[in-house]
Protein backbone atom coordinates (compact mmCIF):
# COMPACT_ATOMS: atom_id res chain seq x y z
CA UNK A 1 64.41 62.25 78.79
CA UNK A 2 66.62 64.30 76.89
CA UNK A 3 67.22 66.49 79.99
CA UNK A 4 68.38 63.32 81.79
CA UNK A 5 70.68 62.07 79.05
CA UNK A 6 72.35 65.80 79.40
CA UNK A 7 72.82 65.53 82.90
CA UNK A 8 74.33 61.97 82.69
CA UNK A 9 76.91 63.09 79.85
CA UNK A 10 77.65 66.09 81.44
CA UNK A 11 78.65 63.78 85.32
CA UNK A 12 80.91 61.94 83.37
CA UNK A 13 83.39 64.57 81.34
CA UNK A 14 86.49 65.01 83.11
CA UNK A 15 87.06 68.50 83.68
CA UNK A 16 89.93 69.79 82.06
CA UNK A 17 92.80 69.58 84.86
CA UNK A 18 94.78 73.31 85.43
CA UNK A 19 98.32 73.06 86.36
CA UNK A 20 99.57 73.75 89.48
CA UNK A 21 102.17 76.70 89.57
CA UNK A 22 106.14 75.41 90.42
CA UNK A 23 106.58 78.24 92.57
CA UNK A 24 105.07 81.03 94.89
CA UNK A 25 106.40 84.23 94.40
CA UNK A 26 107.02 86.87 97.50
CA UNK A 27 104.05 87.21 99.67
CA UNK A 28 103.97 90.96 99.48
CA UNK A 29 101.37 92.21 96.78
CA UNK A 30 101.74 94.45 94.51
CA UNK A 31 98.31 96.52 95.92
CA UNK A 32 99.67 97.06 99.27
CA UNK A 33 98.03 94.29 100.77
CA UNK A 34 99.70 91.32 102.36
CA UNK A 35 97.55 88.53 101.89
CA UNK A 36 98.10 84.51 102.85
CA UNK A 37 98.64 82.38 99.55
CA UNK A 38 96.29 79.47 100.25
CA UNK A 39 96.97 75.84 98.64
CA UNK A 40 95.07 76.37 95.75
CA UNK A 41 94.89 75.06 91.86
CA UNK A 42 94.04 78.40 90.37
CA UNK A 43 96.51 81.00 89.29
CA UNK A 44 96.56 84.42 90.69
CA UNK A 45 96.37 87.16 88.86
CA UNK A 46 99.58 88.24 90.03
CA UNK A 47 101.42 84.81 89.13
CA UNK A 48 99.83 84.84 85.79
CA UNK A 49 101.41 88.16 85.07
CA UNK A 50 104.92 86.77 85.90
CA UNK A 51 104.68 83.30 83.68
CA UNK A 52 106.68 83.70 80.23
CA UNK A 53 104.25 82.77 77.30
CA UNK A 54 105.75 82.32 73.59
CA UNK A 55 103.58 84.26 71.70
CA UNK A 56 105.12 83.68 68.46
CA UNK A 57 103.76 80.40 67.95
CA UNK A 58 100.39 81.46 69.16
CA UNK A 59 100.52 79.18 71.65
CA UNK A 60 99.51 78.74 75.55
CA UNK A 61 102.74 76.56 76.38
CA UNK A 62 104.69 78.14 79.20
CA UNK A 63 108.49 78.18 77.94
CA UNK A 64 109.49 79.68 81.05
CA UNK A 65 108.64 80.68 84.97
CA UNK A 66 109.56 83.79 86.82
CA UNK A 67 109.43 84.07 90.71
CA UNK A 68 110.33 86.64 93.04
CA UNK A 69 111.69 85.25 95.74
CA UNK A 70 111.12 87.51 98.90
CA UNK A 71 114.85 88.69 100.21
CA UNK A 72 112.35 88.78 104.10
CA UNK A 73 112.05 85.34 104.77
CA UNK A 74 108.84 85.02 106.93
CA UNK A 75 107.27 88.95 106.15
CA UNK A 76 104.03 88.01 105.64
CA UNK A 77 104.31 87.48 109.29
CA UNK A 78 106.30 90.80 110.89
CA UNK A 79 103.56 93.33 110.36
CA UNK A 80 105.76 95.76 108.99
CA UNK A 81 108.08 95.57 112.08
CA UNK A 82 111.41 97.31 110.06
CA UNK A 83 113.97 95.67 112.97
CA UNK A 84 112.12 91.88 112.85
CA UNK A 85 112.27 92.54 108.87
CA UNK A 86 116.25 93.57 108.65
CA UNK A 87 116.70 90.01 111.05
CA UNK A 88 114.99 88.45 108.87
CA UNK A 89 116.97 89.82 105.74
CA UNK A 90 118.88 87.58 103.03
CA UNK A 91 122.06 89.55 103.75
CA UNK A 92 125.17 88.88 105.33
CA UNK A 93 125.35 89.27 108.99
CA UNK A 94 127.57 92.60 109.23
CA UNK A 95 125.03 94.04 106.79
CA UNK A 96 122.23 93.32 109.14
CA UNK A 97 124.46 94.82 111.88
CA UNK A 98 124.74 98.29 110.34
CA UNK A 99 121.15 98.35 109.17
CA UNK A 100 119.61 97.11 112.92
CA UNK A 101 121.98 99.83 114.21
CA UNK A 102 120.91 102.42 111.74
CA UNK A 103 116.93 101.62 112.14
CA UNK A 104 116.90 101.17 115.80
CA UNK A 105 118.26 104.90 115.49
CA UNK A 106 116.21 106.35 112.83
CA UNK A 107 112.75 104.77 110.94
CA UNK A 108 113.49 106.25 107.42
CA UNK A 109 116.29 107.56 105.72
CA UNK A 110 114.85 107.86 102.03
CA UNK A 111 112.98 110.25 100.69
CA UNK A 112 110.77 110.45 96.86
CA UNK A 113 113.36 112.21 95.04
CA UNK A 114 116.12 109.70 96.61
CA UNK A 115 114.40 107.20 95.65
CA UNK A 116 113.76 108.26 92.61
CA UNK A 117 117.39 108.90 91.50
CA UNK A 118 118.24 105.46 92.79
CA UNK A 119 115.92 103.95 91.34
CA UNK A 120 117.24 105.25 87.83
CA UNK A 121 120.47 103.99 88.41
CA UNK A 122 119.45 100.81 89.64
CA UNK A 123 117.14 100.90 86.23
CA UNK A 124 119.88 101.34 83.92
CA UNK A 125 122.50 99.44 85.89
CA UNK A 126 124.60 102.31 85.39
CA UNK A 127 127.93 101.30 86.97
CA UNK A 128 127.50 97.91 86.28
CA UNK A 129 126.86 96.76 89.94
CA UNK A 130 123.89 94.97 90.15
CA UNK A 131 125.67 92.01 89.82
CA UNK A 132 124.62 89.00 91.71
CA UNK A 133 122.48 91.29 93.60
CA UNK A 134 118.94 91.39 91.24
CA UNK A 135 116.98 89.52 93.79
CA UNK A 136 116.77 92.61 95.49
CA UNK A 137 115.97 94.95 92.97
CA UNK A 138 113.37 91.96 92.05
CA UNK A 139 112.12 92.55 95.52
CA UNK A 140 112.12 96.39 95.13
CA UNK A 141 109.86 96.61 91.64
CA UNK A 142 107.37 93.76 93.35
CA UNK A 143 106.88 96.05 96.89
CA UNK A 144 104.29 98.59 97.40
CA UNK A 145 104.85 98.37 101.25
CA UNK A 146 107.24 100.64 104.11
CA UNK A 147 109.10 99.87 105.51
CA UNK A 148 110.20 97.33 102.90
CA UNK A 149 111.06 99.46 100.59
CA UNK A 150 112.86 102.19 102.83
CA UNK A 151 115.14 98.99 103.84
CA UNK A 152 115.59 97.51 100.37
CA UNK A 153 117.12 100.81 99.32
CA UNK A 154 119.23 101.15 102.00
CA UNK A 155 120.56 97.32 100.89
CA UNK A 156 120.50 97.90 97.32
CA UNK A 157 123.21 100.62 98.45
CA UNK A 158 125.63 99.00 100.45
CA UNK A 159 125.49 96.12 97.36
CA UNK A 160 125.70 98.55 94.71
CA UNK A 161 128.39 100.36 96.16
CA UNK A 162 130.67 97.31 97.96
CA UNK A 163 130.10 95.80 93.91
CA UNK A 164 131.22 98.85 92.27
CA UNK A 165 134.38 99.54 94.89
CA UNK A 166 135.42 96.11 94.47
CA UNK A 167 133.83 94.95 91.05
CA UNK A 168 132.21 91.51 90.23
CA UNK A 169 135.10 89.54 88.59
CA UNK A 170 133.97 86.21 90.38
CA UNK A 171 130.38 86.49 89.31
CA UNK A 172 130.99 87.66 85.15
CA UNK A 173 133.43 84.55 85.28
CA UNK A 174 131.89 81.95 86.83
CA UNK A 175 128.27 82.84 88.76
CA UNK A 176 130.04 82.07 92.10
CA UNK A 177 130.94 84.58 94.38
CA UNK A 178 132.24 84.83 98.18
CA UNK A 179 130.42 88.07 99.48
CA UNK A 180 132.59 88.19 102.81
CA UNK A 181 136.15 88.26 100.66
CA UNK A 182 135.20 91.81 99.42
CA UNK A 183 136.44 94.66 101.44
CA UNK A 184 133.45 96.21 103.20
CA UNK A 185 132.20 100.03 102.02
CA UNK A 186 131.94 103.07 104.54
CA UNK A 187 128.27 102.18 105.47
CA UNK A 188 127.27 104.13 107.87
CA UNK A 189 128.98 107.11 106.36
CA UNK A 190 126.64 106.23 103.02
CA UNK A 191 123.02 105.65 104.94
CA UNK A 192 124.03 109.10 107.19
CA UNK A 193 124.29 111.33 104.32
CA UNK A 194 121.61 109.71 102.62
CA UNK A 195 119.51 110.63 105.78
CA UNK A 196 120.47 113.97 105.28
CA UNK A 197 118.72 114.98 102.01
CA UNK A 198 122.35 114.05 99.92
CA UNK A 199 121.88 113.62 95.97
CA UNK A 200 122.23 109.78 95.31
CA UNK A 201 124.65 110.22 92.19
CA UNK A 202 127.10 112.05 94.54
CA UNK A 203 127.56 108.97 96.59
CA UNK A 204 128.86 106.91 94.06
CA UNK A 205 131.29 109.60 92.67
CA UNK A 206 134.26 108.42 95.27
CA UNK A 207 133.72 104.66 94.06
CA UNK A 208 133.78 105.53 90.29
CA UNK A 209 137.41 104.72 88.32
CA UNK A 210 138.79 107.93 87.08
CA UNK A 211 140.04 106.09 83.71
CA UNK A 212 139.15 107.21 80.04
CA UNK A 213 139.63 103.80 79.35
CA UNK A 214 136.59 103.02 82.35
CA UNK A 215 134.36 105.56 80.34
CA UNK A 216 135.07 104.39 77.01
CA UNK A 217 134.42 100.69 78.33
CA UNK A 218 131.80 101.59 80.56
CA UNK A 219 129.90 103.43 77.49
CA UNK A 220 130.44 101.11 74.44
CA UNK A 221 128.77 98.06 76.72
CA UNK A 222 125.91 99.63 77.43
CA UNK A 223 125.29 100.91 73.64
CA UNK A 224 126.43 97.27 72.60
CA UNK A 225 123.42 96.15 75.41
CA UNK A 226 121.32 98.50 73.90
CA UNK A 227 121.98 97.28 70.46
CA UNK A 228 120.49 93.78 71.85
CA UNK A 229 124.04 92.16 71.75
CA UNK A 230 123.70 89.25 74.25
CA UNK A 231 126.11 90.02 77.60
CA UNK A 232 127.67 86.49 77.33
CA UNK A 233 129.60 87.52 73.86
CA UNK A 234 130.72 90.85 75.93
CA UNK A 235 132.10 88.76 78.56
CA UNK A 236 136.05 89.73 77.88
CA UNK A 237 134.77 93.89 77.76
CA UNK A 238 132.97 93.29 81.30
CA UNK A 239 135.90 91.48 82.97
CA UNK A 240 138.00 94.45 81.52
CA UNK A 241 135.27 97.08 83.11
CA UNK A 242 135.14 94.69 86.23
CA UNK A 243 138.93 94.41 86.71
CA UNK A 244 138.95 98.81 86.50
CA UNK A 245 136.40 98.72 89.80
CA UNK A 246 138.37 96.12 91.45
CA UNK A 247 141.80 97.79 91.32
CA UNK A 248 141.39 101.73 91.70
CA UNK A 249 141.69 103.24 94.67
CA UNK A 250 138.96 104.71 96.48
CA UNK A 251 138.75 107.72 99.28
CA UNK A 252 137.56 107.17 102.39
CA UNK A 253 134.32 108.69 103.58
CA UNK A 254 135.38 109.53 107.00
């Protein structure tokens, strides 16, 4: 009889109802495998890792959501085809041009240490040219697969460098940018001598202000960073570093 009772009680608790996430981050997991998210109620592992908890309070409540949005619209479907992926690229359509061009031509142009030293820089934000342009360095931490990652470097360098050779005055001022008003960088000239073993730094040197006053401003923001100063009460010492890239004159690769 008891037994009964048990079962009964047991039929009519409602189960405790887990919330469905808000968003699905890039299909491309972090093991290697590419795997089809499936409607489902249950958190993965690897959106579970991304969700912002508020320890302080000791407390479950999500404050906050973080997705990676994958910069390959529709990869989970190209089976690692690296000219189907650039088409597929968030990036604007002369971008795409030199990349198909440069792909069709060669399948890689990075190698470990390249990566490596770009990868650094891109760490740090060392010029202060990430900019607008952290989706794809999102894309680039969350990516275990080639050519993905051969391609997002080769991205992340054309943005780094077209940011740093014409700074990011729009974006620090207002979060709105026009991409195609800024004067395009020497790309095939940069994924050429990358293909040739160059060292990353080096390509950057040409795009670099040769100021004091760009080191000295360039310096004190990252220490005040470091510091944990909040970049929105630095916003007059970025414009200042931001209207340095956007007025010196740079060589030409060629």
């Amino acid at each position: 009889m008891i037994l009964i009772i048990n079962i009964f009680i047991s039929g009519c608790t409602k189960q405790p109802e887990v919330k469905k996430p808000s968003c699905i981050i890039h299909p491309t997991s972090k093991d290697g495998n590419i795997t089809v998210v499936q409607e489902s109620f249950e958190l993965s592992q690897e959106e579970s890792e991304l969700k912002v908890v508020d320890d302080s309070n000791e407390s479950d409540e999500v404050v906050g959501e973080y997705c990676i949005v994958d910069v390959f619209t529709d990869s989970i479907f190209l089976d690692g085809d690296r000219l189907k992926l650039i088409k597929n690229l968030d990036a604007l359509p002369w971008e795409k041009k030199v990349l198909l061009k440069a792909y069709k031509k060669d399948s890689k142009f990075w190698n470990k240490q390249q990566k490596k030293e770009f990868d650094k820089i891109l760490e740090e934000d060392k010029y202060l040219s990430l900019c607008g342009d952290q989706r794809y360095y999102d894309n680039l931490l969350f990516t275990s697969e080639e050519p993905q990652l051969d391609i997002l470097h080769s991205i992340l360098l054309l943005r780094y460098a077209k940011n740093l050779s014409n700074g990011c005055l729009e974006w620090v001022s207002s979060d709105i940018k026009n991409e195609n008003d800024k004067k395009r960088v020497p790309a095939k000239s940069l994924l050429k001598m990358v293909k040739q073993g160059a060292i990353v730094e080096r390509l950057f040197v040409p795009f670099v202000p040769k100021t004091k006053a760009f080191d000295e401003a360039l310096k004190a923001y990252h220490k005040a960073i470091s510091r944990g100063e909040n970049p929105k009460s630095l916003t007059s010492e970025r414009m200042f570093i931001e209207e340095q890239k956007s007025t010196d004159i740079y060589p030409d690769y060629n």
